[in-house]
PDB file of N, CA and C in Angstrom:
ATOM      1  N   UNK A   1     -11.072   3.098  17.117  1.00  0.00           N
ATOM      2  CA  UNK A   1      -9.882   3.824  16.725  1.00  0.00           C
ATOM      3  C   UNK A   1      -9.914   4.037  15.219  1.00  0.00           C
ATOM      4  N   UNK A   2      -9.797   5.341  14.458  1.00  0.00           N
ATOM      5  CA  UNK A   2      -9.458   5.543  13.734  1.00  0.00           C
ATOM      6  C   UNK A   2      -7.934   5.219  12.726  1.00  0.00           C
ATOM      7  N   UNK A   3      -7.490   4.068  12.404  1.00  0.00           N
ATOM      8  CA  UNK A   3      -6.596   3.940  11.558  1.00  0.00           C
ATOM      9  C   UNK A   3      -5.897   5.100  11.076  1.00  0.00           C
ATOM     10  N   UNK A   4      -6.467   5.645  10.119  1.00  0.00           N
ATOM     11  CA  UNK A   4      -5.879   6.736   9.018  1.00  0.00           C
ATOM     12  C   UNK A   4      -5.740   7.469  10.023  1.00  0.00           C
ATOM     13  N   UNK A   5      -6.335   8.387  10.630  1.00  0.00           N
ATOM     14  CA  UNK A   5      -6.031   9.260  12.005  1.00  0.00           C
ATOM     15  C   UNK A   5      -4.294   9.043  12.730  1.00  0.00           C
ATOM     16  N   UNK A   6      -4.803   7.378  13.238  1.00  0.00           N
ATOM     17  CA  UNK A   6      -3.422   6.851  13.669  1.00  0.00           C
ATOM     18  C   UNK A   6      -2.302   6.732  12.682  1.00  0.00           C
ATOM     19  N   UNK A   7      -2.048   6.506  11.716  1.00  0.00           N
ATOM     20  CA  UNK A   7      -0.905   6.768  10.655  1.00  0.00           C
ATOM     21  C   UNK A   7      -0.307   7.847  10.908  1.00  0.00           C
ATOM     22  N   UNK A   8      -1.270   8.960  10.593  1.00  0.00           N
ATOM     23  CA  UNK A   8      -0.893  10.279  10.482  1.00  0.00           C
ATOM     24  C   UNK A   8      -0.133  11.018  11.392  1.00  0.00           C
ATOM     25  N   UNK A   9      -0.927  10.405  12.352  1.00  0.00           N
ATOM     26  CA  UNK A   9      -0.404  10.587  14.102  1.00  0.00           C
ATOM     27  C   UNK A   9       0.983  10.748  13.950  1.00  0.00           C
ATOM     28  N   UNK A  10       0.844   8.956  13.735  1.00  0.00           N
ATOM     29  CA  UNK A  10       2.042   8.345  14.350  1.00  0.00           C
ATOM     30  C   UNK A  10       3.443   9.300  13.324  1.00  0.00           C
ATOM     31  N   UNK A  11       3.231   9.152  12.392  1.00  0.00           N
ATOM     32  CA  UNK A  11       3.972   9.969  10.905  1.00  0.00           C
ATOM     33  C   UNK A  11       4.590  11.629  11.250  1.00  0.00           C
ATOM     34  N   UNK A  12       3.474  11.972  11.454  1.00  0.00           N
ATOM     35  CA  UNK A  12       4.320  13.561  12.512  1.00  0.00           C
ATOM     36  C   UNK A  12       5.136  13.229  13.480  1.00  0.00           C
ATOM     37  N   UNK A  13       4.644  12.353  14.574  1.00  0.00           N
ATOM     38  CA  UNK A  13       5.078  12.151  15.318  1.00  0.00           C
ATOM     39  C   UNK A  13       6.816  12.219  15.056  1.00  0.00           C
ATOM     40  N   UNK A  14       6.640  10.929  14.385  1.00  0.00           N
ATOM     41  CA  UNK A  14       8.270  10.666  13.979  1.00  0.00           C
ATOM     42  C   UNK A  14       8.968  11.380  12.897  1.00  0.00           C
ATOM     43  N   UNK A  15       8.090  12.851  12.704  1.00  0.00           N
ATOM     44  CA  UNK A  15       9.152  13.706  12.061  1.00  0.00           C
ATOM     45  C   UNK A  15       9.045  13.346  10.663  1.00  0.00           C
ATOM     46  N   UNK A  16       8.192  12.923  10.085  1.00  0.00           N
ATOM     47  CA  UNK A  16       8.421  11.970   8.352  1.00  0.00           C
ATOM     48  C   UNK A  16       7.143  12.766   7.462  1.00  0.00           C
ATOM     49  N   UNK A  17       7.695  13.384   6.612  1.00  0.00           N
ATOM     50  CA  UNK A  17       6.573  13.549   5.497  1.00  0.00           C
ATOM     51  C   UNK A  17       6.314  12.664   4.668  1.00  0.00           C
ATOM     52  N   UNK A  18       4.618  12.924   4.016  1.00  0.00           N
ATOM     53  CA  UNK A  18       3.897  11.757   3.257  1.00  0.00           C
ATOM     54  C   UNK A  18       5.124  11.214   2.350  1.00  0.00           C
ATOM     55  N   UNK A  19       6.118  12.000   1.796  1.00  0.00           N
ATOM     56  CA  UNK A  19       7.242  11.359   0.798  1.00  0.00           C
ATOM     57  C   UNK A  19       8.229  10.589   1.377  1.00  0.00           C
ATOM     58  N   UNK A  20       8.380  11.266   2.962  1.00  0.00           N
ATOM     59  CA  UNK A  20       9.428  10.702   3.620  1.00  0.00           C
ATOM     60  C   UNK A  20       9.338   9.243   3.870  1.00  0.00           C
ATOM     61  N   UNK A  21       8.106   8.961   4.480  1.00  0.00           N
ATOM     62  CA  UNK A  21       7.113   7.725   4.892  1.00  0.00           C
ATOM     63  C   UNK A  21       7.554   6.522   3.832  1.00  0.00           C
ATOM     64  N   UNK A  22       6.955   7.293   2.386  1.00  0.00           N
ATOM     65  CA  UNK A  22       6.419   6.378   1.477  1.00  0.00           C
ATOM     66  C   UNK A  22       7.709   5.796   1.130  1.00  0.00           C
ATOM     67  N   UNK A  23       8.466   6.710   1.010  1.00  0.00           N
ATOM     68  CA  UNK A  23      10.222   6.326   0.237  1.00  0.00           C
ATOM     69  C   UNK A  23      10.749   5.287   1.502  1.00  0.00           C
ATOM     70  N   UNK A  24      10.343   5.168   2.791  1.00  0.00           N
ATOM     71  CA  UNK A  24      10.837   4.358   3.372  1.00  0.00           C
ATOM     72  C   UNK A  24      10.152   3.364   3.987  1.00  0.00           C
ATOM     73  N   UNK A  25       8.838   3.122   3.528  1.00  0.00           N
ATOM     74  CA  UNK A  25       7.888   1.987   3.225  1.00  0.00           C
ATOM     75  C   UNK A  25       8.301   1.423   1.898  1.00  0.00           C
ATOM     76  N   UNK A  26       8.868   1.889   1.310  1.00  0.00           N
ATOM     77  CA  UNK A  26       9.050   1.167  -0.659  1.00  0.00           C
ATOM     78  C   UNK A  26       7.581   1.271  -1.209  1.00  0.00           C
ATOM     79  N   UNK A  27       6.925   2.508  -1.097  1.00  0.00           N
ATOM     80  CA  UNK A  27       5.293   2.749  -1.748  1.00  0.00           C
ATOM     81  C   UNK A  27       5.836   4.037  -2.280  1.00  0.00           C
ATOM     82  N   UNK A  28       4.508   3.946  -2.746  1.00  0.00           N
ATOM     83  CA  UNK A  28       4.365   5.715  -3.486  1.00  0.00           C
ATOM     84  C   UNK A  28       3.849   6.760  -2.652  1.00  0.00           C
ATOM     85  N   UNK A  29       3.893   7.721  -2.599  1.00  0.00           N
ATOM     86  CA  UNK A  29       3.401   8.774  -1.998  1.00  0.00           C
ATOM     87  C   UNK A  29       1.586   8.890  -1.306  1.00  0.00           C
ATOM     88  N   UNK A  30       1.163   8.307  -3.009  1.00  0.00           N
ATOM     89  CA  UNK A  30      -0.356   8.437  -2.874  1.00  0.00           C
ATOM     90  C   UNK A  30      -0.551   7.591  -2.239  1.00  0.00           C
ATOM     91  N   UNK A  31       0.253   6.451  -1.989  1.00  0.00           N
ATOM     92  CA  UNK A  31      -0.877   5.161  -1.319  1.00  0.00           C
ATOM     93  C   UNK A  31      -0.818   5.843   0.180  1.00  0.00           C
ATOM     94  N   UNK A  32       0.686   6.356   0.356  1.00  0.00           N
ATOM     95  CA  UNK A  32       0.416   7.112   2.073  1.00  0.00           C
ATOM     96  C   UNK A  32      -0.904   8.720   2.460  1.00  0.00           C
ATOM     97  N   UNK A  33      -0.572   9.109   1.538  1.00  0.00           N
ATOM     98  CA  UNK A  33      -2.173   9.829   0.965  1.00  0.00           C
ATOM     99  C   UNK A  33      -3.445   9.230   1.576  1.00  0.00           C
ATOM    100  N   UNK A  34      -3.497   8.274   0.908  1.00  0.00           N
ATOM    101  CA  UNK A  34      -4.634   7.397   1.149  1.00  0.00           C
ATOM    102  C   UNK A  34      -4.761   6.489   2.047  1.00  0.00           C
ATOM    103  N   UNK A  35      -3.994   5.828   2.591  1.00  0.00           N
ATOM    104  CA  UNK A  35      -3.906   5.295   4.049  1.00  0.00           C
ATOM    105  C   UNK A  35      -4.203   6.478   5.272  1.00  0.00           C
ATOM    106  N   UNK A  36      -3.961   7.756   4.672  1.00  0.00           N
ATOM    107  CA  UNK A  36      -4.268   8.657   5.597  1.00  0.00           C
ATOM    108  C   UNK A  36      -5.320   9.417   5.698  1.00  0.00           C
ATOM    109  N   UNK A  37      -6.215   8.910   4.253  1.00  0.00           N
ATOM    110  CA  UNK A  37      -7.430   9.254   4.068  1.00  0.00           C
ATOM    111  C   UNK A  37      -8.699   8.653   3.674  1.00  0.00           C
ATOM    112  N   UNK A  38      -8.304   7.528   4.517  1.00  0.00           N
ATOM    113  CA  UNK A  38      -8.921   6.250   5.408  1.00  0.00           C
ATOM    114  C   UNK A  38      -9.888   5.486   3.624  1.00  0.00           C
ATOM    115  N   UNK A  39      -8.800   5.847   2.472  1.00  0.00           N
ATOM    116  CA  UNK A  39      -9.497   5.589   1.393  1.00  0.00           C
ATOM    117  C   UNK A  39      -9.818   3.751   1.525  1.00  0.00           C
ATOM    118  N   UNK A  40     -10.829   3.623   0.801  1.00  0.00           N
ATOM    119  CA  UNK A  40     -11.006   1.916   0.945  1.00  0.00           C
ATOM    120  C   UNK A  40      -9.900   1.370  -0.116  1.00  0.00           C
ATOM    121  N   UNK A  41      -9.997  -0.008  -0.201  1.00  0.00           N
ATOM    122  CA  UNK A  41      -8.910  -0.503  -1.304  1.00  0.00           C
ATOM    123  C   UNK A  41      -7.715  -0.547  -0.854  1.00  0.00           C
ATOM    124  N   UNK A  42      -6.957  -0.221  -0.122  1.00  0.00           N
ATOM    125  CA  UNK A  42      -5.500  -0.291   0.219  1.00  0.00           C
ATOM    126  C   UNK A  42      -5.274  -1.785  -0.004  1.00  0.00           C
ATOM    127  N   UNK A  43      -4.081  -2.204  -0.511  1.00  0.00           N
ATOM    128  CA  UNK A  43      -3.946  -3.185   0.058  1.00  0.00           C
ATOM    129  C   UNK A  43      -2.798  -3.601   1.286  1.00  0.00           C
ATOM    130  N   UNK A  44      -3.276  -5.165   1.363  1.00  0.00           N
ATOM    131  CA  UNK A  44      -3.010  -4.889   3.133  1.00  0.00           C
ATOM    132  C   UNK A  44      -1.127  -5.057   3.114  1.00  0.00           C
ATOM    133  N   UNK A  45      -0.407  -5.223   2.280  1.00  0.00           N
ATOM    134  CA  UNK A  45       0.957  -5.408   2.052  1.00  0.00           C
ATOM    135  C   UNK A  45       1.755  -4.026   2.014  1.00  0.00           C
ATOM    136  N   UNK A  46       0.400  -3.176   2.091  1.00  0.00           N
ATOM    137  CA  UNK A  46       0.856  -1.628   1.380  1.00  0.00           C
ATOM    138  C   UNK A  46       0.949  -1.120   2.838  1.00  0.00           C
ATOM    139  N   UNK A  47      -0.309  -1.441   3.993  1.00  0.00           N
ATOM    140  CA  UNK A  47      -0.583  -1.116   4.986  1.00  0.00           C
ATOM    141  C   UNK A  47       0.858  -1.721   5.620  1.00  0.00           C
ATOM    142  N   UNK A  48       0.660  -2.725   5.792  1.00  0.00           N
ATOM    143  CA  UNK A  48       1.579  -3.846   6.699  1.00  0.00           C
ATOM    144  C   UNK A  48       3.529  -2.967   6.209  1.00  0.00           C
ATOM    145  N   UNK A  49       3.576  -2.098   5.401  1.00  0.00           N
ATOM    146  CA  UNK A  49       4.838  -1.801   4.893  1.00  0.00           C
ATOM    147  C   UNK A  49       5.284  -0.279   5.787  1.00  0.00           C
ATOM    148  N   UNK A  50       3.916  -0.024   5.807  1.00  0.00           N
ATOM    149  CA  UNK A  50       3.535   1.707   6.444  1.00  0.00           C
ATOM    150  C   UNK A  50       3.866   1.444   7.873  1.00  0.00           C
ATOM    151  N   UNK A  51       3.228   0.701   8.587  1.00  0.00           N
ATOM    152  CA  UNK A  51       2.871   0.554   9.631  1.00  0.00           C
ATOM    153  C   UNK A  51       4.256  -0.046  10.570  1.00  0.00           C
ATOM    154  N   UNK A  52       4.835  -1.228   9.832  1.00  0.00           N
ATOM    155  CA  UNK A  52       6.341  -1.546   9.791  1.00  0.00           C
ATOM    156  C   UNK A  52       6.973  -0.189  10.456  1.00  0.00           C
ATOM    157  N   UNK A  53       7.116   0.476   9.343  1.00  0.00           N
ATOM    158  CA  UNK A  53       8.017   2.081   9.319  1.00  0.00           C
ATOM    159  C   UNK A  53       7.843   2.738  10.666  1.00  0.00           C
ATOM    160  N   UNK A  54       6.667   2.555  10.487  1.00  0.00           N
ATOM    161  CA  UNK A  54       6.184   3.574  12.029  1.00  0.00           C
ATOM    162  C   UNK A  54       6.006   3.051  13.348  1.00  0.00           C
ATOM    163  N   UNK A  55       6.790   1.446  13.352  1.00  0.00           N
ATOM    164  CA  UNK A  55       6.546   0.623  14.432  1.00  0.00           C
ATOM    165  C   UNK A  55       5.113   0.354  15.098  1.00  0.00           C
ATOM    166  N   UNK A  56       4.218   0.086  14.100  1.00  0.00           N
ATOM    167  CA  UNK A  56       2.898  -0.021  14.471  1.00  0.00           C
ATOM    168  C   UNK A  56       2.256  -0.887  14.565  1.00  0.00           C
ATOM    169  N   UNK A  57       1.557  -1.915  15.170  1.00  0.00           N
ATOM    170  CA  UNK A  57       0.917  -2.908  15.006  1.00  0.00           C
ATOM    171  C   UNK A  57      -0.675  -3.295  14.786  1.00  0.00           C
ATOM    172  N   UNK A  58      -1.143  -4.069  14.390  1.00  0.00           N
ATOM    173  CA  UNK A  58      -2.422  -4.288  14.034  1.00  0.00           C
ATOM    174  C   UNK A  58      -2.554  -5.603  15.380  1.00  0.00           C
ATOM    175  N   UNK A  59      -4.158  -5.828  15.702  1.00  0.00           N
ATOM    176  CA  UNK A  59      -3.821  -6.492  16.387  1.00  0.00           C
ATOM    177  C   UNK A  59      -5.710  -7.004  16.401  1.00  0.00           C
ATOM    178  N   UNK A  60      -5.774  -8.860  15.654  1.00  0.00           N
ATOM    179  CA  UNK A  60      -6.936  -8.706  15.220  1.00  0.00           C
ATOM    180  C   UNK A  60      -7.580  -9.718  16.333  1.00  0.00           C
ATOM    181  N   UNK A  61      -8.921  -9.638  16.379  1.00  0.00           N
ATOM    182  CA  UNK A  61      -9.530 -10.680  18.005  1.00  0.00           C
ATOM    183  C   UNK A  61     -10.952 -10.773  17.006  1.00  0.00           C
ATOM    184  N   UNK A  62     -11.360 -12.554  17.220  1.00  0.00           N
ATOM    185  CA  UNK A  62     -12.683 -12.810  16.879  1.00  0.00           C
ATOM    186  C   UNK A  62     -13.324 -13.011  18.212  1.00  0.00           C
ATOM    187  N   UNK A  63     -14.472 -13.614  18.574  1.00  0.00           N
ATOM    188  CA  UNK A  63     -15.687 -13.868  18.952  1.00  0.00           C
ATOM    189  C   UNK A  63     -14.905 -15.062  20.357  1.00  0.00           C
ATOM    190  N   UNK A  64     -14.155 -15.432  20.199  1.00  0.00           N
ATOM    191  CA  UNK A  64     -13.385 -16.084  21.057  1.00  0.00           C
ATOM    192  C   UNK A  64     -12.271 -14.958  21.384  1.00  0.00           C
ATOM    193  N   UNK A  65     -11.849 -13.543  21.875  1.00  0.00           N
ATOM    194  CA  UNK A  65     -10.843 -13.401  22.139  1.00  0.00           C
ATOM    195  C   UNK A  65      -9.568 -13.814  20.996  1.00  0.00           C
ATOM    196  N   UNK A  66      -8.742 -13.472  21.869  1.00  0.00           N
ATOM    197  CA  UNK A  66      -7.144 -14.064  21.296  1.00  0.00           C
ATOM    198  C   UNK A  66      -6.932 -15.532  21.256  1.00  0.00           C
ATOM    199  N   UNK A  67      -6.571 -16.112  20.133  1.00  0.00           N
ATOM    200  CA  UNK A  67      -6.599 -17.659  20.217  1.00  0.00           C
ATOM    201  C   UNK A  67      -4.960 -17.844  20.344  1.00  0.00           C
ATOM    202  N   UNK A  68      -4.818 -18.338  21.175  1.00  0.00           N
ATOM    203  CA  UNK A  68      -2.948 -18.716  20.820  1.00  0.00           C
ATOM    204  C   UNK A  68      -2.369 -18.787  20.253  1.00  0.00           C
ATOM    205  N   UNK A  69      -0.991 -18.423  19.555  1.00  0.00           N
ATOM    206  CA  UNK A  69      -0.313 -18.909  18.438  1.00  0.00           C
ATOM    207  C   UNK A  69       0.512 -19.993  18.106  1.00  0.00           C
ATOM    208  N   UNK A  70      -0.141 -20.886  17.401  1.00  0.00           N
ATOM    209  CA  UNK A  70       0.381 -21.860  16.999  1.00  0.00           C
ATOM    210  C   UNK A  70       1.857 -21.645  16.531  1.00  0.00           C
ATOM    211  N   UNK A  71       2.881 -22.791  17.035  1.00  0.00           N
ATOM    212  CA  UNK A  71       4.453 -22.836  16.309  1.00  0.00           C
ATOM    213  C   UNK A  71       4.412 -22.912  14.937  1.00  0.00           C
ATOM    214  N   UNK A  72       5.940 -23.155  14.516  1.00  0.00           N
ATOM    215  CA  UNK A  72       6.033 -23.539  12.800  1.00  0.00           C
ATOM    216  C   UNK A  72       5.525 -24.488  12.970  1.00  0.00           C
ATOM    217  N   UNK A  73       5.584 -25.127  11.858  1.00  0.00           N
ATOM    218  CA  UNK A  73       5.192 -26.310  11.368  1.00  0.00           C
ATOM    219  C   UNK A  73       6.450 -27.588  11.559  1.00  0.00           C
ATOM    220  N   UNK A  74       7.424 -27.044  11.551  1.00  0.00           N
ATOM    221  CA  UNK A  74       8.125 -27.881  11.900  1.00  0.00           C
ATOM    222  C   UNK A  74       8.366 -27.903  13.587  1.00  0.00           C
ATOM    223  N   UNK A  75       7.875 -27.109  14.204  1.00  0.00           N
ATOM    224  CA  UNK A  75       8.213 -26.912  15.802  1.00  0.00           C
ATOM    225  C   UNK A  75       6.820 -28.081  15.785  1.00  0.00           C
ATOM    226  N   UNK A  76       5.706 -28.022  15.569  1.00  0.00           N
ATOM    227  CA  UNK A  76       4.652 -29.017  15.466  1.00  0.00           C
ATOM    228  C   UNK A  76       4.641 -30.279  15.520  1.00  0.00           C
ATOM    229  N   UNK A  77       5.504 -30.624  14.047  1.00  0.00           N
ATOM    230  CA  UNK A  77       6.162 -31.878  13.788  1.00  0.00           C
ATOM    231  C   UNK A  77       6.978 -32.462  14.713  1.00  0.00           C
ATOM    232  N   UNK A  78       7.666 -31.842  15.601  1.00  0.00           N
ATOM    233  CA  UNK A  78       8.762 -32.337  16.816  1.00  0.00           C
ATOM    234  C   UNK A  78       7.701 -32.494  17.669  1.00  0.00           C
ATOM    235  N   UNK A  79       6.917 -31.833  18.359  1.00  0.00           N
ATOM    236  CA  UNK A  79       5.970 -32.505  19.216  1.00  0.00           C
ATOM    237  C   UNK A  79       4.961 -33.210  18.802  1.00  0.00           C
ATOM    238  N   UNK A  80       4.739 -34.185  17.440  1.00  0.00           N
ATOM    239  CA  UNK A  80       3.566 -34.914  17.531  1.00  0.00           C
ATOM    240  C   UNK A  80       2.360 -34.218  17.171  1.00  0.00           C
ATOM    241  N   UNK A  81       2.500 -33.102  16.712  1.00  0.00           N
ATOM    242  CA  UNK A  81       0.829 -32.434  16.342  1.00  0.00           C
ATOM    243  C   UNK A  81       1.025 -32.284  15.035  1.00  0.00           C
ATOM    244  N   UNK A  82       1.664 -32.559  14.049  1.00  0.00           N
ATOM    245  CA  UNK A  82       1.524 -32.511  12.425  1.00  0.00           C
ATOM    246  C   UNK A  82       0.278 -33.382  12.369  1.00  0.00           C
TER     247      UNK A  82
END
């Protein structure tokens, strides 16, 4: 899957220009520019703000699949695994 592709997608989709996007991510224009033109360097707070907006998710898997998600740390601490 193309990322930047998917932004863009998703961004028409919901009716939002690159200004519209950015002003309601709290970014600048260019970084939505460039998230849409799969530039390297983004950073990922910039992504994670975009993607928010557009109800989008990332969704990452190593060499094992999906590993479970561990509780807080304090949900931990109540059962004995701190």
């Amino acid at each position: 899957m193309d990322m930047a592709l998917e932004v863009k997608r998703h961004r028409k989709a919901a009716g939002l220009t690159q200004s519209g996007l950015a002003a309601l991510a709290g970014i600048g224009k260019t970084s939505v520019f460039d998230i849409e033109k799969g530039k390297p360097g983004i950073r990922l707070e910039t992504l994670l703000a975009v993607l928010m907006v557009l109800n989008m998710t990332i969704r990452l898997e190593g060499p094992f699949g999906m590993v479970p998600q561990a509780g807080t740390v304090s949900e931990d601490k109540e059962k004995g695994h701190a």
